[in-house]
Protein backbone atom coordinates (compact mmCIF):
# COMPACT_ATOMS: atom_id res chain seq x y z
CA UNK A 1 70.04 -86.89 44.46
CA UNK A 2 73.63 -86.24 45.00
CA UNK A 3 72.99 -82.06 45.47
CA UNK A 4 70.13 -79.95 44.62
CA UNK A 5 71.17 -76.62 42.87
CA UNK A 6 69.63 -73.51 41.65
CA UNK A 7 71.37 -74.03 38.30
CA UNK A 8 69.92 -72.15 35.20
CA UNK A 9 70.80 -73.57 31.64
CA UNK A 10 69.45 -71.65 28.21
CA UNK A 11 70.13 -71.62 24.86
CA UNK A 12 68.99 -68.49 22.62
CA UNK A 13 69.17 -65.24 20.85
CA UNK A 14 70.55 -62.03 22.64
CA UNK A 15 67.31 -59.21 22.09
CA UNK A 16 69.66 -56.59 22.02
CA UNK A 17 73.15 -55.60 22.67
CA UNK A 18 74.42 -55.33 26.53
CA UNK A 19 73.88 -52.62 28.73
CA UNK A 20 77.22 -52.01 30.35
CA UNK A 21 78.02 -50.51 33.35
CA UNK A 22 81.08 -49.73 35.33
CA UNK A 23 80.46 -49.84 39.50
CA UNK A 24 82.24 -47.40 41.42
CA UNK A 25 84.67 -50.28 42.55
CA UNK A 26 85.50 -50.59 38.81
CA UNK A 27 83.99 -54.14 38.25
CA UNK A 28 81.65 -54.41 34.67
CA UNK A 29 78.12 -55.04 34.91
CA UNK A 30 76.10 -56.26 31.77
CA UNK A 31 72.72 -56.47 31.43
CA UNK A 32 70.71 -58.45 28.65
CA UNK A 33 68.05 -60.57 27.47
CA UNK A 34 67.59 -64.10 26.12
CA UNK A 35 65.29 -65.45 24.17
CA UNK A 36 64.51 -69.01 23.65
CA UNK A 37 62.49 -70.54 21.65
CA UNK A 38 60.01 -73.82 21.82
CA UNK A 39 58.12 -75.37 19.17
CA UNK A 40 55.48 -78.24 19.56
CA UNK A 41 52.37 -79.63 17.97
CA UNK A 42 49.13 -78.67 19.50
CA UNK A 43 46.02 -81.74 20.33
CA UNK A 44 44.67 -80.27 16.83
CA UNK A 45 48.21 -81.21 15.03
CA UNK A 46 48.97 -77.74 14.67
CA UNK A 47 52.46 -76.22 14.80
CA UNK A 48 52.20 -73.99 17.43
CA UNK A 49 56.02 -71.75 18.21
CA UNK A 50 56.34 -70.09 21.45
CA UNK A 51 58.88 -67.50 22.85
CA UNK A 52 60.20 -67.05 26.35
CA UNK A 53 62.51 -64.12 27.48
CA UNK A 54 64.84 -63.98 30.11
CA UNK A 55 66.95 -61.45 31.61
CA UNK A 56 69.95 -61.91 32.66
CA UNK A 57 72.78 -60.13 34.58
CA UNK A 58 76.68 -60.76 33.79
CA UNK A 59 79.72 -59.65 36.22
CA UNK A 60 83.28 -58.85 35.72
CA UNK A 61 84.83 -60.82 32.51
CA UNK A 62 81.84 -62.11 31.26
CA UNK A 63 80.37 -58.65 30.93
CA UNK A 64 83.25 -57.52 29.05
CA UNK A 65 82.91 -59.97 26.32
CA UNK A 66 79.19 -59.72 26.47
CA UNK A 67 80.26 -56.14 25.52
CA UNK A 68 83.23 -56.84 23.09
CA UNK A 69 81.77 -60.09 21.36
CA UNK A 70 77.70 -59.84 21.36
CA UNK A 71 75.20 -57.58 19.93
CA UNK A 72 71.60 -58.40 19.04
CA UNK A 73 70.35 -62.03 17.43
CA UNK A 74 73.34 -63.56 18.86
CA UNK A 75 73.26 -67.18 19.98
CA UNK A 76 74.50 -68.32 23.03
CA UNK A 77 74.81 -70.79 25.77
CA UNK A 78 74.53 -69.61 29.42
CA UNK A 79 74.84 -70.96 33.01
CA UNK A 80 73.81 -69.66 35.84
CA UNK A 81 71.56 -69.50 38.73
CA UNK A 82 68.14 -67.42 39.30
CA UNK A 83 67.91 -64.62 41.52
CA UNK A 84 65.24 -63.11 43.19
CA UNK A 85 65.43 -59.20 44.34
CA UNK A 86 62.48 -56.30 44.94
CA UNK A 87 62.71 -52.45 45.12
CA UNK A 88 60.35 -49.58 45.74
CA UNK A 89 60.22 -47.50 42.69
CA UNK A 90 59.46 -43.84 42.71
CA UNK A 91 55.88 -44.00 43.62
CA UNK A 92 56.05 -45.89 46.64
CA UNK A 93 55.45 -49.05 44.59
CA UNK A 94 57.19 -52.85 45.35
CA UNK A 95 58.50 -54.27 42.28
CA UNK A 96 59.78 -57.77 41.90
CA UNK A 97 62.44 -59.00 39.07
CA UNK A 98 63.87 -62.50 38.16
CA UNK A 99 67.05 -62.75 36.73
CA UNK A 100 69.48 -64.95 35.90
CA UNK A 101 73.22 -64.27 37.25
CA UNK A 102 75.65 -65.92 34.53
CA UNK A 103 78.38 -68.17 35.68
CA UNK A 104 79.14 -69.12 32.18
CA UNK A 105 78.81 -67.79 28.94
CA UNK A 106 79.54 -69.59 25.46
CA UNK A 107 79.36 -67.98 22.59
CA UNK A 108 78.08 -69.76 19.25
CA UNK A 109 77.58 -69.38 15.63
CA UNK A 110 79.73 -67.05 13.68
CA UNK A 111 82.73 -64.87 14.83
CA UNK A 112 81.96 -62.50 12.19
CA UNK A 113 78.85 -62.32 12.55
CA UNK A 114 79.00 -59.89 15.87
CA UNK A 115 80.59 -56.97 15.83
């Protein structure tokens, strides 16, 4: 292979509008998730839909349309790459989240139909 990447690809339905947040530097934050769905036919013949949800973080310009352009049900393509990060959380207690970072962001379906 020419490169190996961590390199994230999804197509699917916003679960609700962004979070936004402004950092004290003044760079946008958005937070949201995807969800994407499969469908398939089970050893019985049976149609058998599943649902996966990601989350995903968006920086700078790409938060701000996430903010101006998206809302909830919207369709979208990303790119991007998976993080990994942990914290302690009030109690004491390590917690571990997977996100994906966008890098790109294309925005599908109707105009109208957001906002």
């Amino acid at each position: 292979m020419y490169a190996l990447k961590n390199k994230v690809q999804l197509i699917g339905n916003m679960g609700a509008k962004a979070e936004v947040r402004t950092t004290d530097s003044g760079k946008k934050m958005a937070r949201f998730s995807l969800a994407t769905n499969e469908s398939y036919r089970n050893a019985k013949g049976e149609k058998v839909e599943e649902t996966q949800w990601h989350q995903l973080v968006a920086w700078g310009k790409l938060a701000e349309i996430a903010e101006k352009y998206t809302d909830k049900g919207s369709e979208m393509v990303v790119e991007g790459k998976l993080v990994h990060r942990s914290y302690e959380d009030k109690e004491g207690n390590k917690k571990y989240i997977t996100e994906i970072q966008v890098n790109e962001l294309l925005l599908l379906g109707d105009r109208n139909s957001s906002k």
